[in-house]
N, C-alpha and C. Protein backbone atom coordinates (compact mmCIF):
# COMPACT_ATOMS: atom_id res chain seq x y z
N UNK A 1 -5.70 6.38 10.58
CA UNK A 1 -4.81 7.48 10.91
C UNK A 1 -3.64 7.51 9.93
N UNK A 2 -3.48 8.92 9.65
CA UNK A 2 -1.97 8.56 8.71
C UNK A 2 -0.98 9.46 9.90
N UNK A 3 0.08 9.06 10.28
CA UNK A 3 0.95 9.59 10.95
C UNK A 3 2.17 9.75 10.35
N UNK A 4 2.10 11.39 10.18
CA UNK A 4 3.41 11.88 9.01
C UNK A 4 4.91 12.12 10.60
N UNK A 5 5.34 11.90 11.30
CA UNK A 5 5.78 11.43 11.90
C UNK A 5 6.59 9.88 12.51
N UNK A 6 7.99 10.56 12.70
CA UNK A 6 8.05 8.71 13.50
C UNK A 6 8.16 8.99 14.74
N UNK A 7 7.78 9.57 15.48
CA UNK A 7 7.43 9.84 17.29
C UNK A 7 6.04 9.21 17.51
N UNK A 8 6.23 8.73 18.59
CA UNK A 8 4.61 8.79 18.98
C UNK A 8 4.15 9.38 18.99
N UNK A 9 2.56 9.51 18.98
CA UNK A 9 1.73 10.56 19.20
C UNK A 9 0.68 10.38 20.36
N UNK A 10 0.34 11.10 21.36
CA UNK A 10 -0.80 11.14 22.23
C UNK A 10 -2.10 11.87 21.59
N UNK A 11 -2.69 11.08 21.10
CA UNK A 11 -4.12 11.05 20.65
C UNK A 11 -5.52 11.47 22.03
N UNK A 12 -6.42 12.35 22.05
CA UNK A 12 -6.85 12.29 22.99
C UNK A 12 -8.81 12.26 22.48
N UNK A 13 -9.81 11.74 22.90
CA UNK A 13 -11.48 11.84 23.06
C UNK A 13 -11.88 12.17 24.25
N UNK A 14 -12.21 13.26 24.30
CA UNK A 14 -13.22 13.62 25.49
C UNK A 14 -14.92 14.57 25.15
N UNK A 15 -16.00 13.46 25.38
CA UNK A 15 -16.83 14.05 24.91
C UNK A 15 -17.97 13.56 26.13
N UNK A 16 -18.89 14.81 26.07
CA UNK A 16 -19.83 14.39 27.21
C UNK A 16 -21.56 14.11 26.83
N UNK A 17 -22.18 13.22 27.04
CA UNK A 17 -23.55 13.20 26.61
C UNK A 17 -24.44 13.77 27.01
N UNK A 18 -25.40 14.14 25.71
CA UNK A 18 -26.03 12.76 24.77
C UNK A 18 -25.18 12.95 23.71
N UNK A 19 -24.20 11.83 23.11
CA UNK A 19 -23.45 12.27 21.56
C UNK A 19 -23.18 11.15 20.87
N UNK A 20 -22.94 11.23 19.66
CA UNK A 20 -22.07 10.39 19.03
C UNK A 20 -20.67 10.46 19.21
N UNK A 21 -19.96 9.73 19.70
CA UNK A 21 -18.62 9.61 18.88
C UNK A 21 -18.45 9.17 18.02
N UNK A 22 -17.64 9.75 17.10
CA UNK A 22 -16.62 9.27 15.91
C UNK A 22 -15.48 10.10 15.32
N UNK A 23 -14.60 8.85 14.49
CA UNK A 23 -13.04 9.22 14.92
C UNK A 23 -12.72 10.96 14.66
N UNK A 24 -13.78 12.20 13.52
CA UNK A 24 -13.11 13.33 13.93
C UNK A 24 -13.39 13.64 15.24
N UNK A 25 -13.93 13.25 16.02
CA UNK A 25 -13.69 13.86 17.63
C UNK A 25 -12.40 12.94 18.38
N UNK A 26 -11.48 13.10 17.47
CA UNK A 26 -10.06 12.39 18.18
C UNK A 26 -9.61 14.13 17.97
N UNK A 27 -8.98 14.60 19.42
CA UNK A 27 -7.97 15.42 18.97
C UNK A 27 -6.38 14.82 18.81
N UNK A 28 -5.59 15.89 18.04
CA UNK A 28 -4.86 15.33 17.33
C UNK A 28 -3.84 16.74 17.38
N UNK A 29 -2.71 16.41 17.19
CA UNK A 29 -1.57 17.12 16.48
C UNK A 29 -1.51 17.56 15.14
N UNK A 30 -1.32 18.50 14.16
CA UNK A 30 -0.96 18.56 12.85
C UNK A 30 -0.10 17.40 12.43
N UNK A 31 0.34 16.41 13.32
CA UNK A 31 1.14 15.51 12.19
C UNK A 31 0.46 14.01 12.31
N UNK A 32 -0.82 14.10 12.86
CA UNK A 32 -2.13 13.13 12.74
C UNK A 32 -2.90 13.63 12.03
N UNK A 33 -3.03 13.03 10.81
CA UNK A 33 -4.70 13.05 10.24
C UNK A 33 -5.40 11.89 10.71
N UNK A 34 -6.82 12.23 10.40
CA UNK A 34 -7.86 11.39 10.77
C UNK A 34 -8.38 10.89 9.35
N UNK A 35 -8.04 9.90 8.48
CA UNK A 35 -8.46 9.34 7.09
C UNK A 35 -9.65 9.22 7.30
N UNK A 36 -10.63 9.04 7.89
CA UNK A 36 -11.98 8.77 7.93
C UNK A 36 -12.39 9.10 8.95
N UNK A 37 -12.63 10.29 9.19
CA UNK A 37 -13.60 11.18 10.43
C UNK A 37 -14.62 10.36 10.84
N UNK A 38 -15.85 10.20 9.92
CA UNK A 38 -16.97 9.76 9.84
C UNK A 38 -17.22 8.39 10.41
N UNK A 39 -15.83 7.48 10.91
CA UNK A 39 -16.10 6.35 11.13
C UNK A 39 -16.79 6.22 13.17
N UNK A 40 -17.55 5.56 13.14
CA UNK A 40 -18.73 5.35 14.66
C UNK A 40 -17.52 4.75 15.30
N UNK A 41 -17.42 5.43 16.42
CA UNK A 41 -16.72 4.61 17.66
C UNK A 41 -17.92 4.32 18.81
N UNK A 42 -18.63 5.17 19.13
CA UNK A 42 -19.20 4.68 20.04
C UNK A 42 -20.69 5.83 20.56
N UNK A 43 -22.20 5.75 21.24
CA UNK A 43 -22.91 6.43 21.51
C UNK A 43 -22.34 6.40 23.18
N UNK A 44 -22.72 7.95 23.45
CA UNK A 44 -22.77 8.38 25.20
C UNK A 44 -24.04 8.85 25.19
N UNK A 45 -24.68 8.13 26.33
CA UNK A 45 -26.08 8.15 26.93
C UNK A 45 -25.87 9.94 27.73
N UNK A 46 -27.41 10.41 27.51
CA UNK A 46 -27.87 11.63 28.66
C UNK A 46 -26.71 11.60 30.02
N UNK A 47 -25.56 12.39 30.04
CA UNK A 47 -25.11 12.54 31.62
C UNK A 47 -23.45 11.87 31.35
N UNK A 48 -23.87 10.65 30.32
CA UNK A 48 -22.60 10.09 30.54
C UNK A 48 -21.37 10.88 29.72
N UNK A 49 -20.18 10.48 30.22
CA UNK A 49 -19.01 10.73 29.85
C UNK A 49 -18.03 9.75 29.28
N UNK A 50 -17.38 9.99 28.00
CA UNK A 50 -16.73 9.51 27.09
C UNK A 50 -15.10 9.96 27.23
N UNK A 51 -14.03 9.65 27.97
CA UNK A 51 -12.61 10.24 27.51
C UNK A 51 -11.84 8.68 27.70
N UNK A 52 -10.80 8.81 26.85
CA UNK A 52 -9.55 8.31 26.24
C UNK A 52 -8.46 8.86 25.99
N UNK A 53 -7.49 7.91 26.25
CA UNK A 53 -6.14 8.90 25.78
C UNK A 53 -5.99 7.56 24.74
N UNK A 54 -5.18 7.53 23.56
CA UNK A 54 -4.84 6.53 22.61
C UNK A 54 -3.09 7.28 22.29
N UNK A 55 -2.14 6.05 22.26
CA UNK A 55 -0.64 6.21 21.85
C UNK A 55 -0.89 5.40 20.46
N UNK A 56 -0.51 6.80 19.10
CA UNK A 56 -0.37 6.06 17.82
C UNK A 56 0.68 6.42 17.32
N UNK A 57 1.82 5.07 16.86
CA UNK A 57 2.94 5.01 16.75
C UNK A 57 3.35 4.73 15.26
N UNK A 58 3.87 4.24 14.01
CA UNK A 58 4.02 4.06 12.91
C UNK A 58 4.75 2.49 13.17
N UNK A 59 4.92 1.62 12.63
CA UNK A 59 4.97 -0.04 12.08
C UNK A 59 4.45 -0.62 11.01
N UNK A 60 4.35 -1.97 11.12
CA UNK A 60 4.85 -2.30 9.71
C UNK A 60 3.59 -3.49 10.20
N UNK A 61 2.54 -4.29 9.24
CA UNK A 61 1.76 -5.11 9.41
C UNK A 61 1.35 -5.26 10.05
N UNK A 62 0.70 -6.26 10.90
CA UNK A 62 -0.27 -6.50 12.15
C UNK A 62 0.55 -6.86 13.51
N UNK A 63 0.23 -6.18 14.66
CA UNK A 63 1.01 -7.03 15.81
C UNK A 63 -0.45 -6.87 16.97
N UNK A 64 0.06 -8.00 17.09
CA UNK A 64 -1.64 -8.90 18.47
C UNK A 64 -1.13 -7.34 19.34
N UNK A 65 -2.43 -7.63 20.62
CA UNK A 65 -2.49 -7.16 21.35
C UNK A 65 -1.26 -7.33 22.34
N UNK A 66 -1.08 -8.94 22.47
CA UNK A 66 -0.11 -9.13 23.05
C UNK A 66 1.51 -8.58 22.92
N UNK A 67 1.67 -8.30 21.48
CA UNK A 67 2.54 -7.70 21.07
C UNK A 67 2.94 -6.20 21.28
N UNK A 68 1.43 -5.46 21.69
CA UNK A 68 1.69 -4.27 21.90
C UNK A 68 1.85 -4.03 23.48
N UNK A 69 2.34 -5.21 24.25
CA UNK A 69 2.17 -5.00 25.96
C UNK A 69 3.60 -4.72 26.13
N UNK A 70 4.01 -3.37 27.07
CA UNK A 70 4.99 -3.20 28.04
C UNK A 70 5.02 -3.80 28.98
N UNK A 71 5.93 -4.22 29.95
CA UNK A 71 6.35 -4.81 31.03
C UNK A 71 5.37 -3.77 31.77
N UNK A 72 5.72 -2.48 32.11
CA UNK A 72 5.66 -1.59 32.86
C UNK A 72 4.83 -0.54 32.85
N UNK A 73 3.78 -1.56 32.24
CA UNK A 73 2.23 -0.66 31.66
C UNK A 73 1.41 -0.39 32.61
N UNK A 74 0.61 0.76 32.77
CA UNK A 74 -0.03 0.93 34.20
C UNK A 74 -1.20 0.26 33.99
N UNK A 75 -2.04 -0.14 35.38
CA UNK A 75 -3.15 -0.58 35.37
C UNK A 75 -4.64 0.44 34.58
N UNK A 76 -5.22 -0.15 34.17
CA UNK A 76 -6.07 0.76 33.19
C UNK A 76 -5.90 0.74 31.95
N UNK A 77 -4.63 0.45 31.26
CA UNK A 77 -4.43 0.37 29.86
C UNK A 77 -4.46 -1.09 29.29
N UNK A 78 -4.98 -0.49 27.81
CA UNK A 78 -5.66 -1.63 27.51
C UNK A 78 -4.74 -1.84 25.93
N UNK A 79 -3.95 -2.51 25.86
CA UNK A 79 -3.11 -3.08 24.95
C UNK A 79 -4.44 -3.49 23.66
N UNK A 80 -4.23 -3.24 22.43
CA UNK A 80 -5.36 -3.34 21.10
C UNK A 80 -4.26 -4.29 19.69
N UNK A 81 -5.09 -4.87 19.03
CA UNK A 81 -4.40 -4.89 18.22
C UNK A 81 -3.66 -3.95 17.26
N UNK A 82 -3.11 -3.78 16.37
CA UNK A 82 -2.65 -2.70 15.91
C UNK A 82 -2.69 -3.62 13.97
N UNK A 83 -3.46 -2.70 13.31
CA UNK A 83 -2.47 -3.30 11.61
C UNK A 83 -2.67 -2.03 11.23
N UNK A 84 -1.10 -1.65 10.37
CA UNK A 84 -0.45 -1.02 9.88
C UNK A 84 -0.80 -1.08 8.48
N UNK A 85 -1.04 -2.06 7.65
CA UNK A 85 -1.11 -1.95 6.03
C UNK A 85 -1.92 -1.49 5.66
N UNK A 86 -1.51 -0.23 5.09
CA UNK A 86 -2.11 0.46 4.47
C UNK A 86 -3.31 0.02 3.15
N UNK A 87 -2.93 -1.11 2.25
CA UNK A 87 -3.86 -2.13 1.62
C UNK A 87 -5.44 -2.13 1.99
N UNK A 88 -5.98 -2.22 1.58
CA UNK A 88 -7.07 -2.41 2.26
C UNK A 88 -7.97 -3.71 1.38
N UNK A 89 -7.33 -3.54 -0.09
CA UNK A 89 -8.01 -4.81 -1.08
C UNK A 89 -6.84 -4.70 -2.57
N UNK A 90 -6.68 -6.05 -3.51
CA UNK A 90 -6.27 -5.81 -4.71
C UNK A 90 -6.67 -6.52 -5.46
N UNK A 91 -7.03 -6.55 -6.60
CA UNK A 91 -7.61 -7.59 -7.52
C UNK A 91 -6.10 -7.73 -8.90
N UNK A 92 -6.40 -8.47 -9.79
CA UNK A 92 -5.57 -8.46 -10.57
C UNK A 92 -6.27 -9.06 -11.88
N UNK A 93 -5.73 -9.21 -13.03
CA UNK A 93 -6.18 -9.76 -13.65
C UNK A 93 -4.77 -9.50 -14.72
N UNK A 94 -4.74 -11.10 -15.15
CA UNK A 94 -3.48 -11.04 -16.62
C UNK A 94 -4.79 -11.69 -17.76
N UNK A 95 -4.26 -10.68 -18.71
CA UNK A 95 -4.90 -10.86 -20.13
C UNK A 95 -3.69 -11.24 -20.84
N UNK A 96 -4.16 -11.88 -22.34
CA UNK A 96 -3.43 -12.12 -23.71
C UNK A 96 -2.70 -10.65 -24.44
N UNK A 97 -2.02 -10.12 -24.92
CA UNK A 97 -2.55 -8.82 -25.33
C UNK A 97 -0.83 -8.99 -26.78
N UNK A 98 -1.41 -8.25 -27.71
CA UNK A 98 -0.32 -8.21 -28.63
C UNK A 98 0.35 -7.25 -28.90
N UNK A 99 1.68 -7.22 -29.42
CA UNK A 99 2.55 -6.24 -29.54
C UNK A 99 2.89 -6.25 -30.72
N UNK A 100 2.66 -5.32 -31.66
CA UNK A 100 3.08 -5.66 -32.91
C UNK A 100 2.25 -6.74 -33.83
N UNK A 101 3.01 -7.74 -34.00
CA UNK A 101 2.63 -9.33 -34.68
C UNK A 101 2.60 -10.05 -34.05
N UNK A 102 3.43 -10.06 -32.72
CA UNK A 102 3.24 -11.02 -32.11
C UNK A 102 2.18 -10.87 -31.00
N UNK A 103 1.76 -12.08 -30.59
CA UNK A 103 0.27 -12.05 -29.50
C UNK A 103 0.39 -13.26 -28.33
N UNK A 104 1.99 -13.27 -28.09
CA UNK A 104 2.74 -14.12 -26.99
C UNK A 104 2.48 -13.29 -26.09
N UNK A 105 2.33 -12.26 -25.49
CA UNK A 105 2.08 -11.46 -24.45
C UNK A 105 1.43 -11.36 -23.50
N UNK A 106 1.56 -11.34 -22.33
CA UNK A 106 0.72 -10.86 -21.25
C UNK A 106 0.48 -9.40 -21.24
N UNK A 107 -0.42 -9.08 -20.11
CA UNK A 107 -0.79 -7.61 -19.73
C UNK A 107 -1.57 -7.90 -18.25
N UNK A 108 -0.51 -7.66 -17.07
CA UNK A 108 -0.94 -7.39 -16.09
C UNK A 108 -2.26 -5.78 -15.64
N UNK A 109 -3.06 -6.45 -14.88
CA UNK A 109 -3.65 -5.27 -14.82
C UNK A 109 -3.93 -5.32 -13.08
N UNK A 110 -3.71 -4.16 -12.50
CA UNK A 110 -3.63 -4.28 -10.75
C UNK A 110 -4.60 -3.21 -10.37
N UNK A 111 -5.52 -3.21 -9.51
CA UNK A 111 -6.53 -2.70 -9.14
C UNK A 111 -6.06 -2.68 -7.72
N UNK A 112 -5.72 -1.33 -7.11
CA UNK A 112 -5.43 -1.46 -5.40
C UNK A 112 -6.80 -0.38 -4.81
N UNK A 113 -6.89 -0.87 -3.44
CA UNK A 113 -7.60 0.21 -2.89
C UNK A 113 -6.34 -0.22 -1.49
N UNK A 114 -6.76 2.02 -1.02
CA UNK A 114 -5.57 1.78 0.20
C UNK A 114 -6.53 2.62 1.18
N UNK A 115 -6.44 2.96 2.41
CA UNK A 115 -6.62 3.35 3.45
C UNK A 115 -6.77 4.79 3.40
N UNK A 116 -6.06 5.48 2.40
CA UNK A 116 -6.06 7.03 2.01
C UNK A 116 -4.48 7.62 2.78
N UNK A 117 -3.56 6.58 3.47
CA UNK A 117 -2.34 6.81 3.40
C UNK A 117 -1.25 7.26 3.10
N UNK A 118 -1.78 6.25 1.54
CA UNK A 118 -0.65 6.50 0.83
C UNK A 118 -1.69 5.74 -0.89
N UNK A 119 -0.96 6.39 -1.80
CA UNK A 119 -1.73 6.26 -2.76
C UNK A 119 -1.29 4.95 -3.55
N UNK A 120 -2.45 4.50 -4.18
CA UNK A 120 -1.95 3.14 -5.19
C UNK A 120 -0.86 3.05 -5.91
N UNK A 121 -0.43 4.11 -6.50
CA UNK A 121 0.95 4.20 -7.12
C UNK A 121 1.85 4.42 -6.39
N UNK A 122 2.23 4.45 -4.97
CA UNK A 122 3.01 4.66 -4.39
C UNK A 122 2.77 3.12 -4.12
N UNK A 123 2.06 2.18 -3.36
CA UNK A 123 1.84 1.27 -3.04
C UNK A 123 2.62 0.08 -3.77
N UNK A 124 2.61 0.39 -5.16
CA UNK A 124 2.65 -0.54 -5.81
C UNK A 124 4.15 -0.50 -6.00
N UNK A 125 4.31 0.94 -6.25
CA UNK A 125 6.30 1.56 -6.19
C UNK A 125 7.14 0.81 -5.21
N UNK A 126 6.52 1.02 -3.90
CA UNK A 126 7.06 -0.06 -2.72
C UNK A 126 7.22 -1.01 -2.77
N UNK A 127 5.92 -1.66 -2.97
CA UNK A 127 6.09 -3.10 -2.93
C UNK A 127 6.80 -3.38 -4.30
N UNK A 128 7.15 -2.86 -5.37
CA UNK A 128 8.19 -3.47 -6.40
C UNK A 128 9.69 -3.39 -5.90
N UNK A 129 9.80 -2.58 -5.40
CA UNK A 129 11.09 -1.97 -4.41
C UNK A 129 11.84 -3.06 -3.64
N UNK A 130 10.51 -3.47 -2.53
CA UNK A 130 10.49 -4.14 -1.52
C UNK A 130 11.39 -5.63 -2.21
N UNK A 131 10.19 -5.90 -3.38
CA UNK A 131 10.42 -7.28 -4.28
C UNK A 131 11.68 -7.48 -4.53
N UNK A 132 12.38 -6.47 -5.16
CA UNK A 132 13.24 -5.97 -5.92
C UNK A 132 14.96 -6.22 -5.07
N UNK A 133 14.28 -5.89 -4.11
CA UNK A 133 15.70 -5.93 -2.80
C UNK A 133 15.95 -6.99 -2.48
N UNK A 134 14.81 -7.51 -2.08
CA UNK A 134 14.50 -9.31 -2.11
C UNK A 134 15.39 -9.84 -2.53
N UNK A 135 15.01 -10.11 -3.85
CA UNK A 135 15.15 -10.40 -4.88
C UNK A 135 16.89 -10.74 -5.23
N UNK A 136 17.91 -9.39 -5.11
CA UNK A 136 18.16 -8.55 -5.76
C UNK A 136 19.71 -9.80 -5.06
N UNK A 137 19.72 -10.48 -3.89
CA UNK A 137 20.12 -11.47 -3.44
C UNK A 137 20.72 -12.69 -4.15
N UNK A 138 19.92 -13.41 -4.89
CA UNK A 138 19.84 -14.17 -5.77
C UNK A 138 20.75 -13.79 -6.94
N UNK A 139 20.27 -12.25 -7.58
CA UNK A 139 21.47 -12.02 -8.77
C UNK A 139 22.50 -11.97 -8.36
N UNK A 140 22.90 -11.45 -7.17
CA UNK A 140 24.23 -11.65 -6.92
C UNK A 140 25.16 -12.71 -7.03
N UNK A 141 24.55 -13.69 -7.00
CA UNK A 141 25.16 -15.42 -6.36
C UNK A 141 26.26 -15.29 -7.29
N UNK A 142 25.68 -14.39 -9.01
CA UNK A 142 26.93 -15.25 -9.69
C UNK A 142 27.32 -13.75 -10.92
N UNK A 143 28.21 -13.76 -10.68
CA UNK A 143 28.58 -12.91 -12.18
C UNK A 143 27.86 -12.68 -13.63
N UNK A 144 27.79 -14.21 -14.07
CA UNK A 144 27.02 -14.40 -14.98
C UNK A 144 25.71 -13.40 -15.54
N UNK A 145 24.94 -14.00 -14.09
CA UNK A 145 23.45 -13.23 -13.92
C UNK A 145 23.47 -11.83 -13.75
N UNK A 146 24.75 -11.54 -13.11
CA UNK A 146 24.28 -10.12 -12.37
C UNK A 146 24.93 -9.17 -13.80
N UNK A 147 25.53 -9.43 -14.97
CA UNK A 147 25.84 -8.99 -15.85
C UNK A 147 25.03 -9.68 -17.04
N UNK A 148 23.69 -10.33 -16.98
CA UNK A 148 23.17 -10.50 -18.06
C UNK A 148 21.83 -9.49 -18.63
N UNK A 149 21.97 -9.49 -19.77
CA UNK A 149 20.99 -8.26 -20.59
C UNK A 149 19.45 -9.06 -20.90
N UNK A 150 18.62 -8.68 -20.19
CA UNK A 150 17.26 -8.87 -20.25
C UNK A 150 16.15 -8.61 -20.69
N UNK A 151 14.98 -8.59 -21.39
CA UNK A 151 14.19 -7.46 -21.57
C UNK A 151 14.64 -7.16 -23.16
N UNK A 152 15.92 -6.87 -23.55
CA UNK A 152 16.26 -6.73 -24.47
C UNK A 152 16.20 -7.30 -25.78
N UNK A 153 14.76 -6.54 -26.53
CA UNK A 153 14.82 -7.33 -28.09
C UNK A 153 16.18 -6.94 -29.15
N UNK A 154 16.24 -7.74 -30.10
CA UNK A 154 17.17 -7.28 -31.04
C UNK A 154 16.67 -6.50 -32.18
N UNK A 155 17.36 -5.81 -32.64
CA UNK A 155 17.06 -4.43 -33.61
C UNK A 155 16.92 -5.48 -34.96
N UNK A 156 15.36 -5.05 -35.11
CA UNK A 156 15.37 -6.13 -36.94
C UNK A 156 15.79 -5.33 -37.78
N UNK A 157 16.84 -6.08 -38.93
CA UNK A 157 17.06 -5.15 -40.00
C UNK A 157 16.11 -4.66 -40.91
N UNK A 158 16.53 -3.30 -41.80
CA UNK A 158 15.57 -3.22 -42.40
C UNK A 158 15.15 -4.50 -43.46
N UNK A 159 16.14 -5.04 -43.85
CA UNK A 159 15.53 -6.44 -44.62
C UNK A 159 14.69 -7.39 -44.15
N UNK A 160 14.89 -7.80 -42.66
CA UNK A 160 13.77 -8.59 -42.20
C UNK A 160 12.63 -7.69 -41.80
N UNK A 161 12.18 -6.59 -42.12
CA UNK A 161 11.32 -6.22 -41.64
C UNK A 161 10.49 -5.63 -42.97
N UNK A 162 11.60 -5.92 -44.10
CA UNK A 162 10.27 -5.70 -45.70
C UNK A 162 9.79 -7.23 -46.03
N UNK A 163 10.41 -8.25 -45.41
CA UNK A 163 10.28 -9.53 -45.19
C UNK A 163 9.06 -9.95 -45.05
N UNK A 164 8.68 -9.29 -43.79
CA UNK A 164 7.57 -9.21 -42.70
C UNK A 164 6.29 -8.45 -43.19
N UNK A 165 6.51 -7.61 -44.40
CA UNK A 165 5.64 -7.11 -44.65
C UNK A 165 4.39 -7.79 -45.79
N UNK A 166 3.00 -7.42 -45.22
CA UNK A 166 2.22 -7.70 -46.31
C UNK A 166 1.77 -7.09 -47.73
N UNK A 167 1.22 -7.91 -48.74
CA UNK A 167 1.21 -6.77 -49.71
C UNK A 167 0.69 -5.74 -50.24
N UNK A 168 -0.16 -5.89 -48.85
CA UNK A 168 -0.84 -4.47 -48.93
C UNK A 168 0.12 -2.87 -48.40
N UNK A 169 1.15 -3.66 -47.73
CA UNK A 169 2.00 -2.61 -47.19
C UNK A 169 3.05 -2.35 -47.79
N UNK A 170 3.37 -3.10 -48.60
CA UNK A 170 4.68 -2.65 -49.84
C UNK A 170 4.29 -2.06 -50.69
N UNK A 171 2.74 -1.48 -50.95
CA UNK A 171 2.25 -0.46 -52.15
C UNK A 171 3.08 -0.57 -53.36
N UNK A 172 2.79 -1.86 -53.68
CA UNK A 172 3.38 -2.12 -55.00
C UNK A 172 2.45 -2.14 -56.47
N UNK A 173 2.68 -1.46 -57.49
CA UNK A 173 1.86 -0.55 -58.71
C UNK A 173 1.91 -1.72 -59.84
């Protein structure tokens, strides 16, 4: 489910046999999609009857069943697990890779698959974000850090850089 909403939503299945269910026979609000219609919830035999009500709410990672229990829950409801991450798999891989002359380099490469949520480049935006805030703790501690220049190569002059050159590139007659 992607829920463009932060309210709950009352989700409802009512279907009567002989049928398949699956999740597009959830009705829904315009601010529920169903990311994967096609997925099997369940067969109803000749006669029988299939209804549910489902509460889908927006959170953050996995919480047990137990986690999803009210004090003051009526009899009949059935508390489920719930996970939220959108993730569904990531692979990675760091290669060698060169810049110029030099071939000190890495090259991250990130492969996400997501739920149809929210897209890999958003995924990845977040979670650098997320990192980032983290993170962002630590620079503070000291002046020093939180005013130091990083990342930053120095500009070669043009002299070290006819230096650098081979002689095939100085086209010399």
């Amino acid at each position: 489910l992607k829920l463009d909403s932060d309210d709950d939503k009352t989700l409802e299945i009512d279907v009567k046999g002989p049928a398949t269910v699956t999740a597009g026979d959830i009705e829904a609000d315009g601010d529920v999609e169903i990311l994967n219609p096609d997925l099997y919830i369940c067969t109803v035999a000749a006669g029988g009857h299939f209804h549910i009500r489902m509460t889908a709410h927006k959170g953050r990672g996995y919480v047990a069943a137990d986690g999803n229990k009210v004090d003051d829950m009526p009899i009949g409801v059935l508390p489920i697990d719930s996970i939220y991450t959108p993730i569904s798999r990531v692979n990675y891989q760091v290669e060698s890779t060169r810049v110029g002359r030099r071939n000190d380099f890495d090259k991250l490469t990130l492969d996400v698959w997501t739920n149809g949520s929210i897209s890999p480049r958003e995924a990845i935006s977040l979670a650098a974000k997320i990192l980032t805030e983290h993170l962002d703790i630590f620079v503070n501690l000291t002046d020093e850090a939180k005013n130091a220049e990083i990342m930053v190569e120095k500009e070669e002059t043009h002299k070290e850089k006819m230096l650098e050159m081979t002689i095939e590139e100085l086209d010399l007659s």
